[in-house]
C-alpha atoms as a PDB file:
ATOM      1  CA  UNK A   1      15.410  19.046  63.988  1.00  0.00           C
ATOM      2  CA  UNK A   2      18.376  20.095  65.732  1.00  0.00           C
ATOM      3  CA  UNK A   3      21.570  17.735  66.636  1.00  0.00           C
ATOM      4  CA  UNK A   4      21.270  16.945  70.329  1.00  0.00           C
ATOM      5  CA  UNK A   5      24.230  15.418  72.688  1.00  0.00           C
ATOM      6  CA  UNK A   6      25.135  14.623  76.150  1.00  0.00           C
ATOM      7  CA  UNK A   7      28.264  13.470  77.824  1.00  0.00           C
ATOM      8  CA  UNK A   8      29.380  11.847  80.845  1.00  0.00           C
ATOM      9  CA  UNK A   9      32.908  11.087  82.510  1.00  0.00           C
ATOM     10  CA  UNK A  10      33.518   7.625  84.283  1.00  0.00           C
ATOM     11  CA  UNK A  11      36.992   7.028  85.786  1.00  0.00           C
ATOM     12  CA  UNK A  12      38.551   9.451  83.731  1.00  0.00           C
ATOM     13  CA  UNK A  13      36.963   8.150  80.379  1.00  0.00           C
ATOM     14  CA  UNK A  14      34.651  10.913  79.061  1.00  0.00           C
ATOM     15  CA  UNK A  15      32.147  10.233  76.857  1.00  0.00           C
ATOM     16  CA  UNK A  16      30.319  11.908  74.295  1.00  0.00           C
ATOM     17  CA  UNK A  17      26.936  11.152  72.435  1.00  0.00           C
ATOM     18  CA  UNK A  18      25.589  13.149  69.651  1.00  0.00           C
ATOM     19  CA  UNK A  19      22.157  12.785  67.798  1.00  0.00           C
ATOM     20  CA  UNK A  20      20.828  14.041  64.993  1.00  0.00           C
ATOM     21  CA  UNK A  21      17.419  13.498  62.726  1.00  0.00           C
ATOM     22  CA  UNK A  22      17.805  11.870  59.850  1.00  0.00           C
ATOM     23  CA  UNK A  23      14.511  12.749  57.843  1.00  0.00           C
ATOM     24  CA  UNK A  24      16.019  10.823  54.356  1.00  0.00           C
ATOM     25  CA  UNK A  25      15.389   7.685  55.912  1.00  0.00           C
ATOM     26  CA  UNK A  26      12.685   8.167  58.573  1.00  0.00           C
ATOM     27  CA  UNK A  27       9.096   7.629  57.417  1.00  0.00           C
ATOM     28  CA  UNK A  28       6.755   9.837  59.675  1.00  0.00           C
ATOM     29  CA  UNK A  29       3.190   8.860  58.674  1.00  0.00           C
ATOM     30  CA  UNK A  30       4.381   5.200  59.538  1.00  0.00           C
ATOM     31  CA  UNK A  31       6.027   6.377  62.519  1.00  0.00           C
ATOM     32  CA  UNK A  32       9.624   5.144  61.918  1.00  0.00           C
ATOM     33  CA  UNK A  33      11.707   8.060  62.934  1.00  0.00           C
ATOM     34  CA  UNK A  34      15.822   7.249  62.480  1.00  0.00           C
ATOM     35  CA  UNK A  35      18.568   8.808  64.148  1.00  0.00           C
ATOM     36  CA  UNK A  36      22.517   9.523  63.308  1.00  0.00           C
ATOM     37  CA  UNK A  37      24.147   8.489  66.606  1.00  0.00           C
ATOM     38  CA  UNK A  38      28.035   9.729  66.774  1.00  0.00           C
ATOM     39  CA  UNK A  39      29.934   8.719  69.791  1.00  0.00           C
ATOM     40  CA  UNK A  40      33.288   9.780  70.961  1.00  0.00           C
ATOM     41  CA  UNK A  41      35.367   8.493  73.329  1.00  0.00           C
ATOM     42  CA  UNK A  42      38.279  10.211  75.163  1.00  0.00           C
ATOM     43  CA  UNK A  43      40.579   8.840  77.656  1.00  0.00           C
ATOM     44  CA  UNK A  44      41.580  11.535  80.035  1.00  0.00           C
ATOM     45  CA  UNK A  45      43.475   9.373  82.609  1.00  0.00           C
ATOM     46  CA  UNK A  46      46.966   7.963  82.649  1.00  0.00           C
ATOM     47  CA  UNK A  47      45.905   4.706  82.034  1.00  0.00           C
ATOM     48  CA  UNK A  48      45.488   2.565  79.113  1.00  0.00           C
ATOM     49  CA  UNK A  49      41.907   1.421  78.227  1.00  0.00           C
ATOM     50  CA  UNK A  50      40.219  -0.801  76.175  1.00  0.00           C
ATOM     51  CA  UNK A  51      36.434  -0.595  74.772  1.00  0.00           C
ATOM     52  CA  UNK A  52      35.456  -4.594  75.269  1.00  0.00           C
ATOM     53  CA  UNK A  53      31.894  -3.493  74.650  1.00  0.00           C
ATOM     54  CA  UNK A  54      29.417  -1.543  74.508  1.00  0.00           C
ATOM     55  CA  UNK A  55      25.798  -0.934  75.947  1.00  0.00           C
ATOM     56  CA  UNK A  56      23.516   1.737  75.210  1.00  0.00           C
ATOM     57  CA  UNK A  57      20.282   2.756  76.470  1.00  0.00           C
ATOM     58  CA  UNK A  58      18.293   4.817  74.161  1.00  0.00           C
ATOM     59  CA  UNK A  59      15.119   6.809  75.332  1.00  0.00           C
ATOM     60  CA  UNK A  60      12.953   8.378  73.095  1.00  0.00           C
ATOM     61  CA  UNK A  61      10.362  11.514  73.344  1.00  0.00           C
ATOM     62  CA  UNK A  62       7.565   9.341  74.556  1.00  0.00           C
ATOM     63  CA  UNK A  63       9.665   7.836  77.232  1.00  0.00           C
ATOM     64  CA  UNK A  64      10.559   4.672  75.267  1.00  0.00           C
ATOM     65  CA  UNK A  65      13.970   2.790  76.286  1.00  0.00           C
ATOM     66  CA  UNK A  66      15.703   0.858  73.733  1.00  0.00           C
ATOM     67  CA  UNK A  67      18.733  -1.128  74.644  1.00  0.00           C
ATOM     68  CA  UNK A  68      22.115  -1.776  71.955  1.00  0.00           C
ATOM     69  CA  UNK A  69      24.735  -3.603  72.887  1.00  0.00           C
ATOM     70  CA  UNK A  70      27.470  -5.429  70.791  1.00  0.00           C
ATOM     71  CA  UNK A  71      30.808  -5.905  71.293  1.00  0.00           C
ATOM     72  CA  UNK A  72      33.580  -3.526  71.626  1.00  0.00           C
ATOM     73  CA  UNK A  73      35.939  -2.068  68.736  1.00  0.00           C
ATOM     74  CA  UNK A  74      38.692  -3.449  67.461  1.00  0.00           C
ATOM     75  CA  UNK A  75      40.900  -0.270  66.361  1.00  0.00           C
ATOM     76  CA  UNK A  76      42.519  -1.862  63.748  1.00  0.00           C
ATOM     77  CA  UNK A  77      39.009  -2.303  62.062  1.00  0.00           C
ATOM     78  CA  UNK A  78      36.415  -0.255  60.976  1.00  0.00           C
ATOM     79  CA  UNK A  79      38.136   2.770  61.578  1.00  0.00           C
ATOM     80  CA  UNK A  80      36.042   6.114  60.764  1.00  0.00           C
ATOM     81  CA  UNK A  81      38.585   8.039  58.059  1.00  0.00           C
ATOM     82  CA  UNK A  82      38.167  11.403  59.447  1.00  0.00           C
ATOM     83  CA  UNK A  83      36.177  12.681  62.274  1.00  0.00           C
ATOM     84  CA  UNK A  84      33.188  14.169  60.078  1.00  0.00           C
ATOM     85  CA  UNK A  85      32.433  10.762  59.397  1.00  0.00           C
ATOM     86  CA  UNK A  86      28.853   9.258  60.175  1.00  0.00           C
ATOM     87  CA  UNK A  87      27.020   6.348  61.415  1.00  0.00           C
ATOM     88  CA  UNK A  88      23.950   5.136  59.770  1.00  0.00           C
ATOM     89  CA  UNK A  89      21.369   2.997  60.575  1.00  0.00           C
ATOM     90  CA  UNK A  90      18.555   1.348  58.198  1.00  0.00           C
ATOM     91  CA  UNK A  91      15.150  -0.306  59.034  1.00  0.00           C
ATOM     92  CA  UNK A  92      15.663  -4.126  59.998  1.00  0.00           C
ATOM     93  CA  UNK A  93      14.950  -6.766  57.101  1.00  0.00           C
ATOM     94  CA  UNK A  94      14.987 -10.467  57.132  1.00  0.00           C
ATOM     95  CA  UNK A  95      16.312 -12.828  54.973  1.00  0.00           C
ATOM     96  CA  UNK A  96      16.540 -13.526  51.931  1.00  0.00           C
ATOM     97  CA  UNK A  97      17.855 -10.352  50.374  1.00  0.00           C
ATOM     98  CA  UNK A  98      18.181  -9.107  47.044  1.00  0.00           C
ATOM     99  CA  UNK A  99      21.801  -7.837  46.251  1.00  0.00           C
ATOM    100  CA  UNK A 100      23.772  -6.541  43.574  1.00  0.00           C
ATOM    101  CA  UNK A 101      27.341  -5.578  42.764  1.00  0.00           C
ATOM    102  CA  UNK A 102      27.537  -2.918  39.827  1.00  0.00           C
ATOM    103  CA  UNK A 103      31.034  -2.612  38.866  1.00  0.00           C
ATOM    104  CA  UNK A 104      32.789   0.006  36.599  1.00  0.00           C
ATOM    105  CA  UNK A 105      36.420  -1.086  34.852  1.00  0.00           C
ATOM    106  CA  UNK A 106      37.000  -4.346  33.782  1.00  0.00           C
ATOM    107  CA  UNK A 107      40.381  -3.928  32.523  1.00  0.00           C
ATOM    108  CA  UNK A 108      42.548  -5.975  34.619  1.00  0.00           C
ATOM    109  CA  UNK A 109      42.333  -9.453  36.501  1.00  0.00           C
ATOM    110  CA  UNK A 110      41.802  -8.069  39.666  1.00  0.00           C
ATOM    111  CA  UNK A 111      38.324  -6.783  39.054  1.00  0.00           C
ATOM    112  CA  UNK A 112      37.573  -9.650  37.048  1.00  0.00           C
ATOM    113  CA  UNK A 113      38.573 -11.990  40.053  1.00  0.00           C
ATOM    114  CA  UNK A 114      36.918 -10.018  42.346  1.00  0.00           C
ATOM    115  CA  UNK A 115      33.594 -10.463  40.369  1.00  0.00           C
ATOM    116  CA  UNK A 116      34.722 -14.099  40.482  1.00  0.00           C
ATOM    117  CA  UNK A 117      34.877 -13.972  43.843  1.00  0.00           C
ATOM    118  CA  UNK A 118      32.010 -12.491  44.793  1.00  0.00           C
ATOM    119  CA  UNK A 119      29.483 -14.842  42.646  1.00  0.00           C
ATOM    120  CA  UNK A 120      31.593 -17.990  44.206  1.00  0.00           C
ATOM    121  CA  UNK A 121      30.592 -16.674  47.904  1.00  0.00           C
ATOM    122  CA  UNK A 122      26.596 -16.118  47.154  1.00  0.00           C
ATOM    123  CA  UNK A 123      26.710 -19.800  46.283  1.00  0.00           C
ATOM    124  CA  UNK A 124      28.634 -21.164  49.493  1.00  0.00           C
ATOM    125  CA  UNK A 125      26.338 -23.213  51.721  1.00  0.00           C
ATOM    126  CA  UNK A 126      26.014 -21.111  54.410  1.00  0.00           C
ATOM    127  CA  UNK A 127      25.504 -17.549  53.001  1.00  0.00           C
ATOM    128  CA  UNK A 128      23.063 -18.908  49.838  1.00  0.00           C
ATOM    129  CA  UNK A 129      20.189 -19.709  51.692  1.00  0.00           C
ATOM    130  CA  UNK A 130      20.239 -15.565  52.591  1.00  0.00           C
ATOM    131  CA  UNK A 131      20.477 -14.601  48.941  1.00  0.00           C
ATOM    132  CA  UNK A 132      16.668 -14.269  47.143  1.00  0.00           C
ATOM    133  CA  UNK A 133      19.111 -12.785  43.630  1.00  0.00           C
ATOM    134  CA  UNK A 134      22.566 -11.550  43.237  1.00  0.00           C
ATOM    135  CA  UNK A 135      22.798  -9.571  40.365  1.00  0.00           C
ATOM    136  CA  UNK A 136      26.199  -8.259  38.537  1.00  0.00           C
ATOM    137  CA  UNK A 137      26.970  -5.794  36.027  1.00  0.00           C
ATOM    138  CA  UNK A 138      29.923  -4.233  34.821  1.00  0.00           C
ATOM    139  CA  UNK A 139      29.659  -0.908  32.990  1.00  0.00           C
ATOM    140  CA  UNK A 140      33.448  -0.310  32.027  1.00  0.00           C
ATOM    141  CA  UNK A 141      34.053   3.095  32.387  1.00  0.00           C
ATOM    142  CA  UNK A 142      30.918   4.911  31.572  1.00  0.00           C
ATOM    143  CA  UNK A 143      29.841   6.948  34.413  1.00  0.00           C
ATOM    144  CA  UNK A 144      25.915   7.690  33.372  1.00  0.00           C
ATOM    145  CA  UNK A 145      25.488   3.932  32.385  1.00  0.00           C
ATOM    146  CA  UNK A 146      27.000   2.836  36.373  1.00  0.00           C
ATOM    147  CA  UNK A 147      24.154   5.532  37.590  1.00  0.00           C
ATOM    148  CA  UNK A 148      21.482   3.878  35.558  1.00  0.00           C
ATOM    149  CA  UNK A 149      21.924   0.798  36.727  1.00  0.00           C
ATOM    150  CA  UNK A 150      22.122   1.991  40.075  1.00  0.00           C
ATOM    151  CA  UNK A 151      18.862   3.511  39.766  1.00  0.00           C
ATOM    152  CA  UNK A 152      17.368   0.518  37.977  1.00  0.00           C
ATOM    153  CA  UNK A 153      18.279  -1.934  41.028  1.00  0.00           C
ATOM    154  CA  UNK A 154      17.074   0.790  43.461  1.00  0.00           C
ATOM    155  CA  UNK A 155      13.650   0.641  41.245  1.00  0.00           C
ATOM    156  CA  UNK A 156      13.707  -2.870  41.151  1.00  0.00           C
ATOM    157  CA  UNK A 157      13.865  -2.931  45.246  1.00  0.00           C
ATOM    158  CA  UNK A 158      17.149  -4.258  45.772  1.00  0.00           C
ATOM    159  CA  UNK A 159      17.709  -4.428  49.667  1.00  0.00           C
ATOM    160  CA  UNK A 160      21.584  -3.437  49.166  1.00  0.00           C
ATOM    161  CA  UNK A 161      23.924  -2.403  46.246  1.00  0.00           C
ATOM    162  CA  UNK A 162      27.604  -3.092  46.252  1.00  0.00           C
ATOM    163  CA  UNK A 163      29.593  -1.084  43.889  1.00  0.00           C
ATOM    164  CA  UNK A 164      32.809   0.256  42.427  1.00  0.00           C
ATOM    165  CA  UNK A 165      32.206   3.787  41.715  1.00  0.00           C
ATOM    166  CA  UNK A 166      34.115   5.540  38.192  1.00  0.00           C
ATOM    167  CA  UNK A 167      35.062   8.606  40.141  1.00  0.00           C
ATOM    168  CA  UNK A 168      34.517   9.997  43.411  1.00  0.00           C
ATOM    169  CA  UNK A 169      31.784  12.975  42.566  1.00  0.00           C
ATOM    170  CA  UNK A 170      29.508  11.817  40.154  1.00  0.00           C
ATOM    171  CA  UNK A 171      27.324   9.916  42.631  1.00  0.00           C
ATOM    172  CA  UNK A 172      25.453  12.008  45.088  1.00  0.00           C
ATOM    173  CA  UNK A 173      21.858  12.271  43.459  1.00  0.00           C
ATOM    174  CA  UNK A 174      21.458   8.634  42.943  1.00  0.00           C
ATOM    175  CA  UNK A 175      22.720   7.892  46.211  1.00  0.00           C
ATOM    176  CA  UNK A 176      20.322  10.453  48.325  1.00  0.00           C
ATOM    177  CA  UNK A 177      17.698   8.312  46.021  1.00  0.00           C
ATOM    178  CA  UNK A 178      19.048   4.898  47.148  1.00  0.00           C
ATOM    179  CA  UNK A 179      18.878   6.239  50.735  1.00  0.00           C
ATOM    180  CA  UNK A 180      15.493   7.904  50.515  1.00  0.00           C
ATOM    181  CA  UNK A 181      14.456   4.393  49.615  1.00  0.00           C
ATOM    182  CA  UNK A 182      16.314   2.400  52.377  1.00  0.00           C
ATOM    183  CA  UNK A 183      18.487   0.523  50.198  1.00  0.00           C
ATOM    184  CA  UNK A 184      21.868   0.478  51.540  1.00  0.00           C
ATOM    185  CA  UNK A 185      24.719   1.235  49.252  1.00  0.00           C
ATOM    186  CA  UNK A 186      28.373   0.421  50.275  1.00  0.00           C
ATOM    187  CA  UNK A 187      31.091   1.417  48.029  1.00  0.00           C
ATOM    188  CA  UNK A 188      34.345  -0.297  48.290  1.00  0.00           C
ATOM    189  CA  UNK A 189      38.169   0.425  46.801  1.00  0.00           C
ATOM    190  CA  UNK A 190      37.330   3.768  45.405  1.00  0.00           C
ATOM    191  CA  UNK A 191      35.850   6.135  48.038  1.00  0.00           C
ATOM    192  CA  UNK A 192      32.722   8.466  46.760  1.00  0.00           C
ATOM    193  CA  UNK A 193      31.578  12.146  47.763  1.00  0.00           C
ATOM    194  CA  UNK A 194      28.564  11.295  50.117  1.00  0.00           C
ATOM    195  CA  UNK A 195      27.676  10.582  53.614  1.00  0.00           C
ATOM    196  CA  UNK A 196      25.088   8.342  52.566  1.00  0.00           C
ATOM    197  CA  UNK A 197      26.797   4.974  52.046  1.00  0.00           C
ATOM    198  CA  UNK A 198      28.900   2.525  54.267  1.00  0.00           C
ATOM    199  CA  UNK A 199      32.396   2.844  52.841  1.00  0.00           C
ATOM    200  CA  UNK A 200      34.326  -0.319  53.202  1.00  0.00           C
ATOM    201  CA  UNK A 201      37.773   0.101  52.206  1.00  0.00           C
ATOM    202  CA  UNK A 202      42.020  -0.429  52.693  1.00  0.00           C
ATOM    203  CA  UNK A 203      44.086   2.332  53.310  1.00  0.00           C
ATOM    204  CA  UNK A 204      44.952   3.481  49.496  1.00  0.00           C
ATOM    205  CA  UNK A 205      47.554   5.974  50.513  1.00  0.00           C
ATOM    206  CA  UNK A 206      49.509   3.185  52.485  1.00  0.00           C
ATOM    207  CA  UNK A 207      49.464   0.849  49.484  1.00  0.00           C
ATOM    208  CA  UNK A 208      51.468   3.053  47.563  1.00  0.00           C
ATOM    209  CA  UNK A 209      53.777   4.318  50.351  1.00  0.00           C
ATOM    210  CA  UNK A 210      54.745   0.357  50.564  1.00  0.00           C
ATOM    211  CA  UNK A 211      55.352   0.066  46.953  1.00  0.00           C
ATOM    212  CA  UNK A 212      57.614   3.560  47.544  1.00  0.00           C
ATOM    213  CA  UNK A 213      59.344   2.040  49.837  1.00  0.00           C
ATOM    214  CA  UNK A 214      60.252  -0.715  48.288  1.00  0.00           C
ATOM    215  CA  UNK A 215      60.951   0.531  45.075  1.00  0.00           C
ATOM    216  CA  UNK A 216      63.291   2.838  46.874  1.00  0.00           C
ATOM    217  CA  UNK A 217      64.925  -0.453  48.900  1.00  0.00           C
ATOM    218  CA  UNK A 218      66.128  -1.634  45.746  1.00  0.00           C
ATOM    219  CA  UNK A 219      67.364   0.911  43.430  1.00  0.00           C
ATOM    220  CA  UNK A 220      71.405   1.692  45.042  1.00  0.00           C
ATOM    221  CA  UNK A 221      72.133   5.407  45.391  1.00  0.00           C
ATOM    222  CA  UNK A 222      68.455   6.681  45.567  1.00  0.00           C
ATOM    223  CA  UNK A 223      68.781   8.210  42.259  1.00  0.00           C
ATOM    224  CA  UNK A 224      67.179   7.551  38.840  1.00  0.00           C
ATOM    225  CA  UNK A 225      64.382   7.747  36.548  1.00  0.00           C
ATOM    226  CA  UNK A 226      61.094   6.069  37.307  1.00  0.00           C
ATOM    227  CA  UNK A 227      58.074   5.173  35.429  1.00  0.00           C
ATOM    228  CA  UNK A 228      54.948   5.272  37.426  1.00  0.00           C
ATOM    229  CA  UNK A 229      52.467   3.402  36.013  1.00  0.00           C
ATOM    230  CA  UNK A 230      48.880   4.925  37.379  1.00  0.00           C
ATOM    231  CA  UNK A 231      45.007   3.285  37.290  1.00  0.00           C
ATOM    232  CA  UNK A 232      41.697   5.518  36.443  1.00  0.00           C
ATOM    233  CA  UNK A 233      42.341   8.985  36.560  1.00  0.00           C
ATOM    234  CA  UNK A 234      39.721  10.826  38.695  1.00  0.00           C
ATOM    235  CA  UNK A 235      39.171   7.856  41.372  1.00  0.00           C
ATOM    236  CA  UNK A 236      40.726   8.295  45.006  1.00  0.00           C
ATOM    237  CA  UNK A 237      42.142   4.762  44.406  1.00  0.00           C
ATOM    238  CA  UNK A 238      44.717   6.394  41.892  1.00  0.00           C
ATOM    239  CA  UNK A 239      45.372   9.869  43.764  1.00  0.00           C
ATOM    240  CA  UNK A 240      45.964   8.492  47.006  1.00  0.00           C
ATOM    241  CA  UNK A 241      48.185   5.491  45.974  1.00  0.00           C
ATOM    242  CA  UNK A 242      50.078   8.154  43.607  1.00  0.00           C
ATOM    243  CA  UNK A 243      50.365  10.398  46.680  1.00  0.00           C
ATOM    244  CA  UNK A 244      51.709   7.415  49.264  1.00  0.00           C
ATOM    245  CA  UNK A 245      53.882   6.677  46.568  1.00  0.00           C
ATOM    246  CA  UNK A 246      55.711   9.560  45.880  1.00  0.00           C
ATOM    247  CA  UNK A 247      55.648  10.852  49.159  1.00  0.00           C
ATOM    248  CA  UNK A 248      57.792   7.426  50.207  1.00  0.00           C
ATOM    249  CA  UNK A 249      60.108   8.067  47.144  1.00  0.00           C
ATOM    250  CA  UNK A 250      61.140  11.465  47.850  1.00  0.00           C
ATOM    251  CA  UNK A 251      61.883  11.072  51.557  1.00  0.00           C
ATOM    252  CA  UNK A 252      64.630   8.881  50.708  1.00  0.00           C
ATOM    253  CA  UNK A 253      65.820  10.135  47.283  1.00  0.00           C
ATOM    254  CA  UNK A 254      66.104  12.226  44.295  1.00  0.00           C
ATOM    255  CA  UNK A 255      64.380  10.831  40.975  1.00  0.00           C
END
């Protein structure tokens, strides 16, 4: 099926609603049919705005009207990174849920805190009683062996997978699999290659202008030799915090 859109313009504030089929996670002979919706807002006035929230009214080809409303969007949060990216929406399921966290590296205290971290909340009294199993594994740095257990929790029916990916490109097949079979997948600290997963994550490339910068701040004249110390080679975490960091250090300096 073709993408579909319409627009509209209220006191100067156009907007603009695009829809597409998504046939990896719709199920036709059960009639469950899903939709990417990507909206776009533009203010066109000389005033400021604010989104405080949001209603939509959703018709479908038989004439049915579905209604989604929410609140509005905070812009420091939950910002798309570019404009290619998508929205996604998965079939409702109720509580409790089955949920795993498949990490990669284990080499430092942050991941191992983290892991820590995430077992402690599972357990607190108000998110437990929402959790059927919370599973963990950590893989270290073997890229097939993070795949196959991926896989095995998707086979296992898993309603959502957490997950640290090894590199950024190594990951689309299993997760067109974990989105053929509903399970939703969101990747966090090191962004991967797909459109088919809920990215949480910080801006990397800001971390290491900050460090930059303060390196910089400290060292008198601007001038020296440095000793970057790096993570994984191959995941975004590493390239973009190289490339905020260097980028700070040489617009202040010569090293």
């Amino acid at each position: 099926m073709h993408a579909s859109s319409s627009e509209a313009v209220t006191n100067n504030v156009r907007v603009e609603v695009e829809s597409q089929y998504a046939a990896d996670h719709s199920q036709p002979f059960e009639s469950h049919w899903f939709f990417h919706y990507t909206v776009k807002i533009t203010n066109e006035g000389d005033d400021t705005v604010q989104l405080l929230s949001r209603q939509w009214f959703i018709t479908d080809a038989t004439g049915h009207t579905e209604e989604v409303s929410g609140p509005g969007v905070d812009p420091q949060c939950f910002a798309p990174r570019d404009a290619s990216v998508k929205f996604l929406k998965y079939p409702a399921k109720t509580a409790p849920f089955k949920i795993a966290l498949v990490n990669g590296y284990v080499g430092n205290t942050w991941r191992i805190q983290m892991v820590q971290t995430a077992k402690a909340y599972v357990e607190s009294p108000d998110v437990k009683p929402d959790i059927a199993e919370f599973k963990v594994v950590s893989v270290g740095e073997d890229v097939p062996a993070q795949i196959a257990a991926i896989d095995q929790f998707i086979n296992a029916g898993f309603d959502a997978i957490v997950m640290i990916a090894n590199n950024s490109t190594s990951y689309g097949p299993v997760l067109e699999r974990a989105a053929a079979a509903n399970v939703v997948v969101v990747p966090f600290d090191v962004v991967v290659n797909s459109d088919k997963v809920i990215t949480v994550n910080e801006s990397q490339t800001d971390i290491g202008r900050l460090a930059g910068e303060y390196v910089a701040k400290h060292i008198p004249g601007r001038t020296g030799k440095i000793l970057e110390v790096r993570g994984i080679p191959g995941t975004s975490t590493d390239q973009y915090r190289h490339d905020g960091f260097r980028k700070a250090m040489d617009a202040v300096g010569k090293w």
